[in-house]
PDB file of N, CA and C in Angstrom:
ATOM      1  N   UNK A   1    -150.332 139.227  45.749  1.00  0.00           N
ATOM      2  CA  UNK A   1    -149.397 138.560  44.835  1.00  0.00           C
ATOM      3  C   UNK A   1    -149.716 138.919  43.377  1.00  0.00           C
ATOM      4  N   UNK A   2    -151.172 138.870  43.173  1.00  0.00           N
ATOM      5  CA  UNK A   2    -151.544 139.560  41.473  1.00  0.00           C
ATOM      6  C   UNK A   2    -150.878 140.961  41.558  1.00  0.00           C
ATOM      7  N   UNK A   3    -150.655 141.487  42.668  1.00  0.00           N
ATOM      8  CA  UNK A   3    -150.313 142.776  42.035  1.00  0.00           C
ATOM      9  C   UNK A   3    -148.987 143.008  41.483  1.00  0.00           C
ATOM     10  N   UNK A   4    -148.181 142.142  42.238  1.00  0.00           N
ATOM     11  CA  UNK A   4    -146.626 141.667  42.055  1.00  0.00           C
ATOM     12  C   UNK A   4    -146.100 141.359  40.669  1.00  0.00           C
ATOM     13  N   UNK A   5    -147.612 140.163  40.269  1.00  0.00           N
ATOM     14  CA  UNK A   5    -147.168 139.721  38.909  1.00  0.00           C
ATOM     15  C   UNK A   5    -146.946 140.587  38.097  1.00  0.00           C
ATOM     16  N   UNK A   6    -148.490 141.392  38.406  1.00  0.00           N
ATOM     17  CA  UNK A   6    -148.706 142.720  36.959  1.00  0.00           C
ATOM     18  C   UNK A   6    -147.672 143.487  37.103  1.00  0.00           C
ATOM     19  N   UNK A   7    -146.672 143.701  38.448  1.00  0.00           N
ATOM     20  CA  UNK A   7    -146.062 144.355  38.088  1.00  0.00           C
ATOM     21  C   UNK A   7    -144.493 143.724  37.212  1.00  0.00           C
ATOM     22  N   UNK A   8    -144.416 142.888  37.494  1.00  0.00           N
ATOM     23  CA  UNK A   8    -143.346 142.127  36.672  1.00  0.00           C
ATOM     24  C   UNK A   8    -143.496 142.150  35.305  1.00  0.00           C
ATOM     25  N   UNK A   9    -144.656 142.061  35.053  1.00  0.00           N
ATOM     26  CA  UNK A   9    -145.694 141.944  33.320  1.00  0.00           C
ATOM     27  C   UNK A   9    -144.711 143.392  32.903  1.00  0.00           C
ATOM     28  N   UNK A  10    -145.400 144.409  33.614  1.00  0.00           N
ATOM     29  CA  UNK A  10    -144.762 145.628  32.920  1.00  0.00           C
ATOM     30  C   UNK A  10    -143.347 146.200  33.063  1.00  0.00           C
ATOM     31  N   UNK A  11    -143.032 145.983  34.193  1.00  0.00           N
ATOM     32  CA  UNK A  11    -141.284 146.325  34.338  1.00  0.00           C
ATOM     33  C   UNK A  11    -140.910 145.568  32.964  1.00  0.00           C
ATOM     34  N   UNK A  12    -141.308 144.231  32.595  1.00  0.00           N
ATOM     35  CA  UNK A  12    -140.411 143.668  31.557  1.00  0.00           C
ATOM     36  C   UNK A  12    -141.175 144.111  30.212  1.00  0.00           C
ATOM     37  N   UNK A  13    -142.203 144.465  30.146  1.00  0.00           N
ATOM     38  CA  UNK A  13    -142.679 145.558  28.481  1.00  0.00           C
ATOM     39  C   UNK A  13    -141.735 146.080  28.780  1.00  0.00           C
ATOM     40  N   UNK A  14    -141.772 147.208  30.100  1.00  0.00           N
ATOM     41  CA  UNK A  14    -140.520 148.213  29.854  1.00  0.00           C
ATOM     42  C   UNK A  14    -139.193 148.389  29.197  1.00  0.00           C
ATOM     43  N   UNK A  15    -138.708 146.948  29.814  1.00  0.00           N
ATOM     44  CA  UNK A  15    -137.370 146.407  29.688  1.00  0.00           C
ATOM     45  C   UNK A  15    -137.281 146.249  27.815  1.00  0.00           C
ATOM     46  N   UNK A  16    -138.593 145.523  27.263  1.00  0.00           N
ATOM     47  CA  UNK A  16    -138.745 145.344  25.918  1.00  0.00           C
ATOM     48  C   UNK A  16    -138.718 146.809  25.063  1.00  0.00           C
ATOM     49  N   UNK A  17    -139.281 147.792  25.554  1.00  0.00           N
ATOM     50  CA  UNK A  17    -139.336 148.935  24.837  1.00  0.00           C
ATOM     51  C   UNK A  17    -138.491 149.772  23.950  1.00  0.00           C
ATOM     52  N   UNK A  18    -137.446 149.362  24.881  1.00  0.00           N
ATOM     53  CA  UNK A  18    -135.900 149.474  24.410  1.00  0.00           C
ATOM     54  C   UNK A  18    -134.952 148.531  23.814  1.00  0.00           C
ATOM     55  N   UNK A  19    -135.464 147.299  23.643  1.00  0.00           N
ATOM     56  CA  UNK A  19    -134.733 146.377  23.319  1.00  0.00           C
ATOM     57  C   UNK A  19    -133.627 146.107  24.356  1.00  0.00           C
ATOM     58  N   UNK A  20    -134.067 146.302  25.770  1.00  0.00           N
ATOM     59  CA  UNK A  20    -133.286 145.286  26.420  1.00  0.00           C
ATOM     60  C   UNK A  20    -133.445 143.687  26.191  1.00  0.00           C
ATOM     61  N   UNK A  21    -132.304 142.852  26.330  1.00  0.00           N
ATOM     62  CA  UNK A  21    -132.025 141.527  25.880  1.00  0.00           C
ATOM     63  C   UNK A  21    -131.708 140.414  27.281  1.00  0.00           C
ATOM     64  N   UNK A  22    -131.861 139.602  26.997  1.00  0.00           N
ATOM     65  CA  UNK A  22    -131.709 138.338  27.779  1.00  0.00           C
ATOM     66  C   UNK A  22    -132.588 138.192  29.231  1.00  0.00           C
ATOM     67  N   UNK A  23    -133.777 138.606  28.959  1.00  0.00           N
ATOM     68  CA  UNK A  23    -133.902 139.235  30.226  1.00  0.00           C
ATOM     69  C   UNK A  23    -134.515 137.860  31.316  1.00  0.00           C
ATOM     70  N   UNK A  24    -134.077 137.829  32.415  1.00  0.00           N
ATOM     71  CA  UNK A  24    -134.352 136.332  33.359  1.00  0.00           C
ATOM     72  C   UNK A  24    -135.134 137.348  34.343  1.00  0.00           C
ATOM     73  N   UNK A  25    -135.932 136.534  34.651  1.00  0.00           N
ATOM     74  CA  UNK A  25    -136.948 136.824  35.839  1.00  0.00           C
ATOM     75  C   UNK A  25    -136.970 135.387  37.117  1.00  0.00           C
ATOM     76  N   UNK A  26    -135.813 135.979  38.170  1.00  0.00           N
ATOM     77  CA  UNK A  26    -135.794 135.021  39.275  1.00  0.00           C
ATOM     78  C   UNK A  26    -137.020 135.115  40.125  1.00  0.00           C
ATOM     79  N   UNK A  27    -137.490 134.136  40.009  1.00  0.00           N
ATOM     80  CA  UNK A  27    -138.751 133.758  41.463  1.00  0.00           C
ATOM     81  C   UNK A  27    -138.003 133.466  43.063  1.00  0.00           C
ATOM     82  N   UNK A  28    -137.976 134.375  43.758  1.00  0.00           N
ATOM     83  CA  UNK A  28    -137.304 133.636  45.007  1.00  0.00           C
ATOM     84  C   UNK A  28    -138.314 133.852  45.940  1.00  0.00           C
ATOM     85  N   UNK A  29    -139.469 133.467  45.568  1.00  0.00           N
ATOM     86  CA  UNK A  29    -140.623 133.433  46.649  1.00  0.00           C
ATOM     87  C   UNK A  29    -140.338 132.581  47.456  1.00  0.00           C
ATOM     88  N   UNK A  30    -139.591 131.130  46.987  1.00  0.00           N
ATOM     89  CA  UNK A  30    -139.964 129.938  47.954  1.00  0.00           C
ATOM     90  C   UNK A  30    -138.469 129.694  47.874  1.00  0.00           C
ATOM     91  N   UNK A  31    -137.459 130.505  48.568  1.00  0.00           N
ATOM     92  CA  UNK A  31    -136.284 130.688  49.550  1.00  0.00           C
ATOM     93  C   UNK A  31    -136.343 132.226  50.463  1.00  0.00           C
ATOM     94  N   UNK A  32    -136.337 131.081  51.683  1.00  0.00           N
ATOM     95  CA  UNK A  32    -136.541 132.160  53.181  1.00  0.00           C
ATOM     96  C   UNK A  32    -135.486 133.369  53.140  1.00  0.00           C
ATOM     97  N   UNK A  33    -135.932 134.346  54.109  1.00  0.00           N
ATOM     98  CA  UNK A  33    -135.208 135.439  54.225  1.00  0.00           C
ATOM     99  C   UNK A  33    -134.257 136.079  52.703  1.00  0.00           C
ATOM    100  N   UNK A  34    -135.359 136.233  51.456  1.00  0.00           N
ATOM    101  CA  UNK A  34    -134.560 137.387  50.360  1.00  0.00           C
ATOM    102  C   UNK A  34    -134.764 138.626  50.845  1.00  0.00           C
ATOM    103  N   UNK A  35    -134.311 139.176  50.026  1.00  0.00           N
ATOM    104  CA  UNK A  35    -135.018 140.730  50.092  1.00  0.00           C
ATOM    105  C   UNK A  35    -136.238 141.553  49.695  1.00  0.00           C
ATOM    106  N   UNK A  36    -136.128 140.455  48.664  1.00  0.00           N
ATOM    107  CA  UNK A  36    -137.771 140.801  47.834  1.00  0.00           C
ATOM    108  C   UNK A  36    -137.689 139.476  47.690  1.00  0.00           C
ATOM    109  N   UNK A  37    -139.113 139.889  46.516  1.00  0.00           N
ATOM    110  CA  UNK A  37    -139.587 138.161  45.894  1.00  0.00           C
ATOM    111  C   UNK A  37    -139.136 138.140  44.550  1.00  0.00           C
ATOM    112  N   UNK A  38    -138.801 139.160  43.745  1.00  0.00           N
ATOM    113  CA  UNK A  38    -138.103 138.634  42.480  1.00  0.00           C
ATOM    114  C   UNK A  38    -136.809 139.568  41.949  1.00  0.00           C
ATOM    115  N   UNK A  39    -136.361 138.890  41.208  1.00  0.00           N
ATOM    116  CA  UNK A  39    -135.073 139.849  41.130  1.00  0.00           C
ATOM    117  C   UNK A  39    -135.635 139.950  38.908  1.00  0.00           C
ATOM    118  N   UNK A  40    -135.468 140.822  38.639  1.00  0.00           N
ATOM    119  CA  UNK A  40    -135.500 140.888  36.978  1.00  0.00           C
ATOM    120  C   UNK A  40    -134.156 141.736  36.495  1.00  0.00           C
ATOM    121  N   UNK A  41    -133.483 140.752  35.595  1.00  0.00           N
ATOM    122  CA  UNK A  41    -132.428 140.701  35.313  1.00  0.00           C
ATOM    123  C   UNK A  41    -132.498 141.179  33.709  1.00  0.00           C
ATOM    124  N   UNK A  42    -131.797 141.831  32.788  1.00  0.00           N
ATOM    125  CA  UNK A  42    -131.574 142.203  31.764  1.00  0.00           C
ATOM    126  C   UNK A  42    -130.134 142.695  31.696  1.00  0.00           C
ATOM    127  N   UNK A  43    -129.795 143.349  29.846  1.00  0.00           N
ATOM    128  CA  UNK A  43    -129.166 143.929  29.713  1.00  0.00           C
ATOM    129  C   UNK A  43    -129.400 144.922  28.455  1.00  0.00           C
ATOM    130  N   UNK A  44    -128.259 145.835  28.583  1.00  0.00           N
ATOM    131  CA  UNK A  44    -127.859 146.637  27.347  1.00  0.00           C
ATOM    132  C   UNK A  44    -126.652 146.281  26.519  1.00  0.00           C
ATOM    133  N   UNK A  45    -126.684 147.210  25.414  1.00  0.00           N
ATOM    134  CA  UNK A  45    -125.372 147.601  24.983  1.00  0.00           C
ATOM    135  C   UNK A  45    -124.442 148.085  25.056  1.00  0.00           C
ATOM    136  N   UNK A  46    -125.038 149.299  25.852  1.00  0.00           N
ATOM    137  CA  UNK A  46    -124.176 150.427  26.428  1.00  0.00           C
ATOM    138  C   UNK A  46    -124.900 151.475  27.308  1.00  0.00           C
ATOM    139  N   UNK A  47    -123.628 152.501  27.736  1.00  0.00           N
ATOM    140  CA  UNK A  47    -124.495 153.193  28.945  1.00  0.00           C
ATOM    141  C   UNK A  47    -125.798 154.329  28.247  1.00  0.00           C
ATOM    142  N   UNK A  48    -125.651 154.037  27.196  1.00  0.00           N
ATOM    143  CA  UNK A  48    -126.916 155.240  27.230  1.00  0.00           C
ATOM    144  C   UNK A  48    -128.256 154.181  27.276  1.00  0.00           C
ATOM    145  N   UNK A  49    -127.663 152.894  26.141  1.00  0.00           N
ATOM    146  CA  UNK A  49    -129.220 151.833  25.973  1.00  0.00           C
ATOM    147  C   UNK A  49    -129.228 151.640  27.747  1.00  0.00           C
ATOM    148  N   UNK A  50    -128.441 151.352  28.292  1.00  0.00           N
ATOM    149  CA  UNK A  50    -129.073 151.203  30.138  1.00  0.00           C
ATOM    150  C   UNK A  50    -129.878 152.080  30.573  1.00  0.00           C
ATOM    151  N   UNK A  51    -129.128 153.151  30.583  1.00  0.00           N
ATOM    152  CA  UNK A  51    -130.030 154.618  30.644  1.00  0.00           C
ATOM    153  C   UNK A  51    -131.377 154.602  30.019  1.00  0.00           C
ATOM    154  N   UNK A  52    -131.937 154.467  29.023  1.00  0.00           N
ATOM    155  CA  UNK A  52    -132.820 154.486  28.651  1.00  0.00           C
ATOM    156  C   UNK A  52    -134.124 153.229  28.749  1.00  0.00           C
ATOM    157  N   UNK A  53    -133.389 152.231  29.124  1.00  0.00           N
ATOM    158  CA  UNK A  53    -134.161 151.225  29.993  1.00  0.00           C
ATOM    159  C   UNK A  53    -134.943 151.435  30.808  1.00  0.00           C
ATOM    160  N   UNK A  54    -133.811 151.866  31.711  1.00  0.00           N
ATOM    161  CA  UNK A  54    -134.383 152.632  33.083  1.00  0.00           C
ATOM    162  C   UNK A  54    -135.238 153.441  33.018  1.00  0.00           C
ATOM    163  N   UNK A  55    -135.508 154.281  32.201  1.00  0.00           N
ATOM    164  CA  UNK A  55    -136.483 155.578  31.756  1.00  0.00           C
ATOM    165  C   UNK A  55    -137.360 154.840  31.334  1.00  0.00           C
ATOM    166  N   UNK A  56    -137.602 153.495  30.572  1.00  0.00           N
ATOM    167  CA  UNK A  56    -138.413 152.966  30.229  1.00  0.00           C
ATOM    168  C   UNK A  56    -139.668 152.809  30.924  1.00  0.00           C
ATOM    169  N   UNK A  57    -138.430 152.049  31.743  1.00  0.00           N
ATOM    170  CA  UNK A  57    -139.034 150.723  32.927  1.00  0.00           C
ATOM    171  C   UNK A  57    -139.729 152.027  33.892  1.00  0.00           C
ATOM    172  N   UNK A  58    -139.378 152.943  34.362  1.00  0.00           N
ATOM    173  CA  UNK A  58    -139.992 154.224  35.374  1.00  0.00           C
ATOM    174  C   UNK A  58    -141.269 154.378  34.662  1.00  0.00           C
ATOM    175  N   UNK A  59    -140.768 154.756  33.644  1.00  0.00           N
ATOM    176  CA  UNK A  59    -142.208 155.782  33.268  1.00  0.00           C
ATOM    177  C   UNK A  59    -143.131 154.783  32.971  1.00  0.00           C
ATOM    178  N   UNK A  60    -142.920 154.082  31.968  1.00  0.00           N
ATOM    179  CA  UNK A  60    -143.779 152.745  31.662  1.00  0.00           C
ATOM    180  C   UNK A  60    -144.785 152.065  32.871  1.00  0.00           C
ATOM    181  N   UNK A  61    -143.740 151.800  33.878  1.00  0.00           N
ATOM    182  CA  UNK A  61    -144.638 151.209  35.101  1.00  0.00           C
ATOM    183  C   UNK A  61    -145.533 152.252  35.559  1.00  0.00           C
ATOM    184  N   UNK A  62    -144.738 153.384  35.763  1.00  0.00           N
ATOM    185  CA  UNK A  62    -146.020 154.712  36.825  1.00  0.00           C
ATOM    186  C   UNK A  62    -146.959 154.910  35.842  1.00  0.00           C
ATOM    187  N   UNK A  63    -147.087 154.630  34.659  1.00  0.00           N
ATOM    188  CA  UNK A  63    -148.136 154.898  33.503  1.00  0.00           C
ATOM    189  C   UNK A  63    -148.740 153.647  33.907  1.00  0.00           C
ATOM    190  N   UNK A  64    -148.433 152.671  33.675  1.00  0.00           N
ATOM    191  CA  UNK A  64    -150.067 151.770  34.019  1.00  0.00           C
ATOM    192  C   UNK A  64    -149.890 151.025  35.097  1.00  0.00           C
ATOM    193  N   UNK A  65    -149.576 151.032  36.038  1.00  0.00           N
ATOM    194  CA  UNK A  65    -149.398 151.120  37.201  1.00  0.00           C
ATOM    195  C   UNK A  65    -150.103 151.912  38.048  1.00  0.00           C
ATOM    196  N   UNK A  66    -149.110 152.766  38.666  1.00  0.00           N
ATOM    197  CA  UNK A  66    -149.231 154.115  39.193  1.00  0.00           C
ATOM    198  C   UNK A  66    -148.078 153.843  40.264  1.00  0.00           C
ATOM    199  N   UNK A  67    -146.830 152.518  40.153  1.00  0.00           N
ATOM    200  CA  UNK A  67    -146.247 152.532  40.830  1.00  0.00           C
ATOM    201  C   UNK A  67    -145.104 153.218  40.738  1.00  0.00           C
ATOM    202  N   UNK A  68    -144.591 153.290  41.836  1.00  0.00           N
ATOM    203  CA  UNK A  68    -143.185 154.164  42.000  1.00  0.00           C
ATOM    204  C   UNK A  68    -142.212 153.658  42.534  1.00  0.00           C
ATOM    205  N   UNK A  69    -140.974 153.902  41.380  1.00  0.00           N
ATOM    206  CA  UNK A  69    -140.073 153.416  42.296  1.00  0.00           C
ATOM    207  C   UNK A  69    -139.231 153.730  43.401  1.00  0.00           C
ATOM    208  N   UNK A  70    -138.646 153.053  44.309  1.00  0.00           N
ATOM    209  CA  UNK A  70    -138.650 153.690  45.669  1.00  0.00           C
ATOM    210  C   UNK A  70    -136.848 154.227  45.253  1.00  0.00           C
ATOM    211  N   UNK A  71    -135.898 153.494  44.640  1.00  0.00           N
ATOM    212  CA  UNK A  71    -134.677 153.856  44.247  1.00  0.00           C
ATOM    213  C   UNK A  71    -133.607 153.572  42.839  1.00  0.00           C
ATOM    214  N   UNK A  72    -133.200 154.292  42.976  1.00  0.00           N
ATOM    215  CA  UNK A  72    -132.139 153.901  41.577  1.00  0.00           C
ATOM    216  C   UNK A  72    -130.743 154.003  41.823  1.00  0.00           C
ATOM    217  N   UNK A  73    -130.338 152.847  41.703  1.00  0.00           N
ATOM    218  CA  UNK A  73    -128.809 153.075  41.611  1.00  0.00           C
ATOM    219  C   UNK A  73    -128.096 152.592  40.480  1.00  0.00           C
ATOM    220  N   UNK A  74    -126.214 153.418  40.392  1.00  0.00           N
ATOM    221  CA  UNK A  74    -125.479 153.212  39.305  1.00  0.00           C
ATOM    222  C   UNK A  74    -126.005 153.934  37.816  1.00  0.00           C
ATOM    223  N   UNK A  75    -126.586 154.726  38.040  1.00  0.00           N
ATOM    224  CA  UNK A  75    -127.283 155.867  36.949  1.00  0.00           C
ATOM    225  C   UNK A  75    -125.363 156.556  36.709  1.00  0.00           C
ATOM    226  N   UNK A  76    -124.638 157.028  37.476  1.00  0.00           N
ATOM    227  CA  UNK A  76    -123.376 157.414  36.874  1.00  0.00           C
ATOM    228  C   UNK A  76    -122.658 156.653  36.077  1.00  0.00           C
ATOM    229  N   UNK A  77    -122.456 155.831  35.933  1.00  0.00           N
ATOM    230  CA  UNK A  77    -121.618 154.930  35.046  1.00  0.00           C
ATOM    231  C   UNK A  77    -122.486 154.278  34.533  1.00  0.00           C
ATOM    232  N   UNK A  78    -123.848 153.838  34.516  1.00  0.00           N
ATOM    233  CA  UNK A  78    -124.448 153.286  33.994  1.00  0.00           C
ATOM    234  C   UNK A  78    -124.066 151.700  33.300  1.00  0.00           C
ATOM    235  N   UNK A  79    -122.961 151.251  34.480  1.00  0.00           N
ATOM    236  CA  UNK A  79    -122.653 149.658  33.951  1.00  0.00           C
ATOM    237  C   UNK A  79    -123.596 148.304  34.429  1.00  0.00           C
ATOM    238  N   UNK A  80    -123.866 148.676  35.391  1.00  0.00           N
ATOM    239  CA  UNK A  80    -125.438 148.214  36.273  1.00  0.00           C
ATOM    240  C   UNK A  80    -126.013 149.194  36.837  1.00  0.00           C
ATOM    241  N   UNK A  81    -127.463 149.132  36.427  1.00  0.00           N
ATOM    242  CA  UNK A  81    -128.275 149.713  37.324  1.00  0.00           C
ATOM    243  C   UNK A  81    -129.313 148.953  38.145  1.00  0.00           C
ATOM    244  N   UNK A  82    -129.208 149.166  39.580  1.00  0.00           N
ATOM    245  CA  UNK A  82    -130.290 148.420  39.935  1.00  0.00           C
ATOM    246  C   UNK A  82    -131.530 149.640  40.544  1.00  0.00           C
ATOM    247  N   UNK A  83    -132.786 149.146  40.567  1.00  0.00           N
ATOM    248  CA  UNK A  83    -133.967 149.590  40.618  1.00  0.00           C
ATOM    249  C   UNK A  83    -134.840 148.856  41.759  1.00  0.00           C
ATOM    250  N   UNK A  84    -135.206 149.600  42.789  1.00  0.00           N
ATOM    251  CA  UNK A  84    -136.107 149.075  43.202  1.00  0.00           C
ATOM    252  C   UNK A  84    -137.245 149.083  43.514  1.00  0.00           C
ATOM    253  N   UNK A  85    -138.464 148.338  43.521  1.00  0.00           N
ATOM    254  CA  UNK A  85    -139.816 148.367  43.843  1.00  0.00           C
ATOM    255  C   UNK A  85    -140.143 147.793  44.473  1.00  0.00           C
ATOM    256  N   UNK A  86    -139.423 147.609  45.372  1.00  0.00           N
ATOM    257  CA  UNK A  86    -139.444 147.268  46.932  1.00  0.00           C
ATOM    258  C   UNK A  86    -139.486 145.072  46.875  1.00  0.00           C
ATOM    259  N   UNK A  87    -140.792 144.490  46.523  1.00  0.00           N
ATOM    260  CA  UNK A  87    -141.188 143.075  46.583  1.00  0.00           C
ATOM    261  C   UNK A  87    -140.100 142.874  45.180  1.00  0.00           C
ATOM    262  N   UNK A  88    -140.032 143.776  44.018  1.00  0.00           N
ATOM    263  CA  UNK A  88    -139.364 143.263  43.023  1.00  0.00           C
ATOM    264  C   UNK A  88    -138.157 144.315  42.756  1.00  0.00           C
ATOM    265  N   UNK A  89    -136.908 143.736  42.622  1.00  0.00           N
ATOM    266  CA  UNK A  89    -135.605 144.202  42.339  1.00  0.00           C
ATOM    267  C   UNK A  89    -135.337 144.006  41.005  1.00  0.00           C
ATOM    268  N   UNK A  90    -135.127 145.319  39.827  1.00  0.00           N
ATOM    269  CA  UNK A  90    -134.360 145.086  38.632  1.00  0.00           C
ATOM    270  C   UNK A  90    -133.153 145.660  38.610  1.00  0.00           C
ATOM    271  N   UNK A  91    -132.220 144.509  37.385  1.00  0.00           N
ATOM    272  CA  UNK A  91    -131.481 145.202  37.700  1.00  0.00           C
ATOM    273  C   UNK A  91    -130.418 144.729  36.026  1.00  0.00           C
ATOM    274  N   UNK A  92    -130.319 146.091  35.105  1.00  0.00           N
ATOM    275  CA  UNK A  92    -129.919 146.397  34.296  1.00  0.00           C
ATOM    276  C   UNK A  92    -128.395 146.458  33.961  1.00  0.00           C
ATOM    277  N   UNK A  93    -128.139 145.751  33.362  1.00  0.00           N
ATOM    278  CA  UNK A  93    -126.578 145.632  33.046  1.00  0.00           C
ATOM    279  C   UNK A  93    -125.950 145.661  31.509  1.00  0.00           C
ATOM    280  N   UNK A  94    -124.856 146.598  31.596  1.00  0.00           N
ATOM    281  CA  UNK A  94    -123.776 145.644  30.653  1.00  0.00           C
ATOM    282  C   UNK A  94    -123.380 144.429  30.364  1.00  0.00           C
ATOM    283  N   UNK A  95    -123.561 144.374  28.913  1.00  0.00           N
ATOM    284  CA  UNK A  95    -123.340 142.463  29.445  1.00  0.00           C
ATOM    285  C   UNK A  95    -121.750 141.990  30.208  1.00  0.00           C
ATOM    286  N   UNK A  96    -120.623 142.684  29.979  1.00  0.00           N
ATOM    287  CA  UNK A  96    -119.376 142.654  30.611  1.00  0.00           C
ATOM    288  C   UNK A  96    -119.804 142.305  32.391  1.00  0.00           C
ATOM    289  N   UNK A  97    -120.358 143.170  32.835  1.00  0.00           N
ATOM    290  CA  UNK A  97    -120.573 143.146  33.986  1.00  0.00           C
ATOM    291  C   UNK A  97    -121.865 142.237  34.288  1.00  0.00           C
ATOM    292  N   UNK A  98    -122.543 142.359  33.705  1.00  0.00           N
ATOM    293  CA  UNK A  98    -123.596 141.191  33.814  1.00  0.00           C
ATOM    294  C   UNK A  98    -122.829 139.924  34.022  1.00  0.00           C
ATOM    295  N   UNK A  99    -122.028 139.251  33.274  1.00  0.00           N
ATOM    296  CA  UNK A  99    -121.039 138.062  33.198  1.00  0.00           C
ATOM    297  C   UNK A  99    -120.274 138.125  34.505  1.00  0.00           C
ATOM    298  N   UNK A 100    -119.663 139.194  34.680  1.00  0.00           N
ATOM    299  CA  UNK A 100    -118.816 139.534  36.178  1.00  0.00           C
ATOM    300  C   UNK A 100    -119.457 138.975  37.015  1.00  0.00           C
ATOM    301  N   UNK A 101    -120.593 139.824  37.570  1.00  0.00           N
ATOM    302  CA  UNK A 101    -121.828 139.553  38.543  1.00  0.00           C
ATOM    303  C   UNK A 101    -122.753 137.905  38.608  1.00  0.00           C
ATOM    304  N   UNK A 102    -122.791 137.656  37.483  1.00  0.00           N
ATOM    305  CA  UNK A 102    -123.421 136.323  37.205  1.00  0.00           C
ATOM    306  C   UNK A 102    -124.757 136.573  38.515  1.00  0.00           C
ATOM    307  N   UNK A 103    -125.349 137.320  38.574  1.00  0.00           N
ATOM    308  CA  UNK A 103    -126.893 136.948  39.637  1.00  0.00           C
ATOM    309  C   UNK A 103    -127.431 135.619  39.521  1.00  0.00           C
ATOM    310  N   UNK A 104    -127.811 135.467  38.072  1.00  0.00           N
ATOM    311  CA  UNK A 104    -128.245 134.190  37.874  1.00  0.00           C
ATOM    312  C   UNK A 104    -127.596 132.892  38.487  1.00  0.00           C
ATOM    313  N   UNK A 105    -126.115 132.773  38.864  1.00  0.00           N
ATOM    314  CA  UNK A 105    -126.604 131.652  39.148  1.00  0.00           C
ATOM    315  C   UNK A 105    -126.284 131.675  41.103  1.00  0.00           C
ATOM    316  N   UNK A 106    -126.054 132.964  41.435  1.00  0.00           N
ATOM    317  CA  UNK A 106    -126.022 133.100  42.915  1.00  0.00           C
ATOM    318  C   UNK A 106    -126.880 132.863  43.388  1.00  0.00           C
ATOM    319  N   UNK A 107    -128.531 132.965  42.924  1.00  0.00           N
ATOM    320  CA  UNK A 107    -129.463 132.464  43.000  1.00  0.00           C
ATOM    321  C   UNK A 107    -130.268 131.164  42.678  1.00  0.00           C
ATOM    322  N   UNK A 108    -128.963 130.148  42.156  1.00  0.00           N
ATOM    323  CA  UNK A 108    -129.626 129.122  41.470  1.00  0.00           C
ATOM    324  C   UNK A 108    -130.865 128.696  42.162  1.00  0.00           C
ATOM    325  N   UNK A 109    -130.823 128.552  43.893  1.00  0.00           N
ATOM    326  CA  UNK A 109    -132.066 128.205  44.251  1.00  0.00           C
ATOM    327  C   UNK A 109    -133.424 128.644  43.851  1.00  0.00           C
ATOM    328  N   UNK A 110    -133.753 129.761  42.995  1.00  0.00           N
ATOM    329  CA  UNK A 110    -134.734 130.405  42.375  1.00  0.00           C
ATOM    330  C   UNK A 110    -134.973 129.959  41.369  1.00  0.00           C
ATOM    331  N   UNK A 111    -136.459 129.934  40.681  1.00  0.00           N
ATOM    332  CA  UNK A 111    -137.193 129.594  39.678  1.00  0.00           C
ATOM    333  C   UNK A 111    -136.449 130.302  38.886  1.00  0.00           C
ATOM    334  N   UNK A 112    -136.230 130.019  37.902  1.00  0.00           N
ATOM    335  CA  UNK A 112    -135.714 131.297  36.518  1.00  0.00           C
ATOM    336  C   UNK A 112    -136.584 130.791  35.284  1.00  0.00           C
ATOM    337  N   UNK A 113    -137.222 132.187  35.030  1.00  0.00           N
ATOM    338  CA  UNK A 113    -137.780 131.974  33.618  1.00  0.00           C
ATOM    339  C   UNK A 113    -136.936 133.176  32.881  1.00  0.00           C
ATOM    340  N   UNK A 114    -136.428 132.366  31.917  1.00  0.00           N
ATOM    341  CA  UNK A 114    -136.077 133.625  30.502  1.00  0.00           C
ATOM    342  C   UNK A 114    -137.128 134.030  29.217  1.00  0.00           C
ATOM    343  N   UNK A 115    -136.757 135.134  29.529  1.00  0.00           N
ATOM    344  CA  UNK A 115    -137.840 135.722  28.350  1.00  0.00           C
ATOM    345  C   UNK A 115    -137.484 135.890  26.981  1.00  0.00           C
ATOM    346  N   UNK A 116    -137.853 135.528  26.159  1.00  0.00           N
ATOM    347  CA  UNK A 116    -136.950 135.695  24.770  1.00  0.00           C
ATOM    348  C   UNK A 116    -136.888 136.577  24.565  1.00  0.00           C
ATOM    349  N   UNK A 117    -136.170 137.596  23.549  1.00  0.00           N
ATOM    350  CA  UNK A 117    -135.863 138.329  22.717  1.00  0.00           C
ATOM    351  C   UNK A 117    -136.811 138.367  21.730  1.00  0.00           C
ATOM    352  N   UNK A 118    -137.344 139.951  21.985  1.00  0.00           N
ATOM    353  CA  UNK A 118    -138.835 140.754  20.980  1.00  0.00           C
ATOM    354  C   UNK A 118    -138.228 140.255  19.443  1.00  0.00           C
ATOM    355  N   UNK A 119    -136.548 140.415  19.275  1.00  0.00           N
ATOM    356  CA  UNK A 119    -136.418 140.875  17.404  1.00  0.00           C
ATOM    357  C   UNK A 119    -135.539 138.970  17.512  1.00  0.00           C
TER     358      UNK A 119
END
């Protein structure tokens, strides 16, 4: 489970590196059958700031880490991207579509902590 955390610690530097914003970190450890155990939620401005999130969040983690991520999707349109590392799911949005999608509260049963905003 420490390893889980640390990795949440850094996916979200990552997420900060770039000035991704709003970013929620769902706990769904303690609701049966998810897919993983956390979902980390952010956004951009646009498709390149997504894009470059993502590049963040990759390289950032395999640098002090050494983890890898197993997939990436929505890199073409870059309106969501989700990422996965298998126990933890991110997943990068436009805020348009972020609002569409609403994750947050499909999950209300999950812990949510929000992280403030670096600026």
């Amino acid at each position: 489970m420490n390893e889980t955390k640390t990795l949440v610690e850094k996916i979200t530097e990552g997420i900060q590196e770039k000035k991704g914003k709003n970013i929620i970190i769902a706990d769904l450890t303690g609701i049966e059958d998810t897919i993983c155990k956390f979902f980390i939620i952010c956004q951009g401005n646009s498709p390149s700031q997504i894009l470059a999130i993502t590049d963040s969040v990759r390289d950032y983690v395999k640098k002090t880490t050494g983890e890898k991520v197993y997939a990436i999707d929505g890199l073409r349109n870059a309106q969501w991207v989700a990422m996965d590392y298998g126990n933890i799911m991110v997943h990068i949005f436009l805020p348009e579509a972020r609002a569409h999608y609403n994750l947050e509260t499909l999950w209300a049963d999950a812990k949510l902590t929000a992280i403030p905003d670096l600026d």
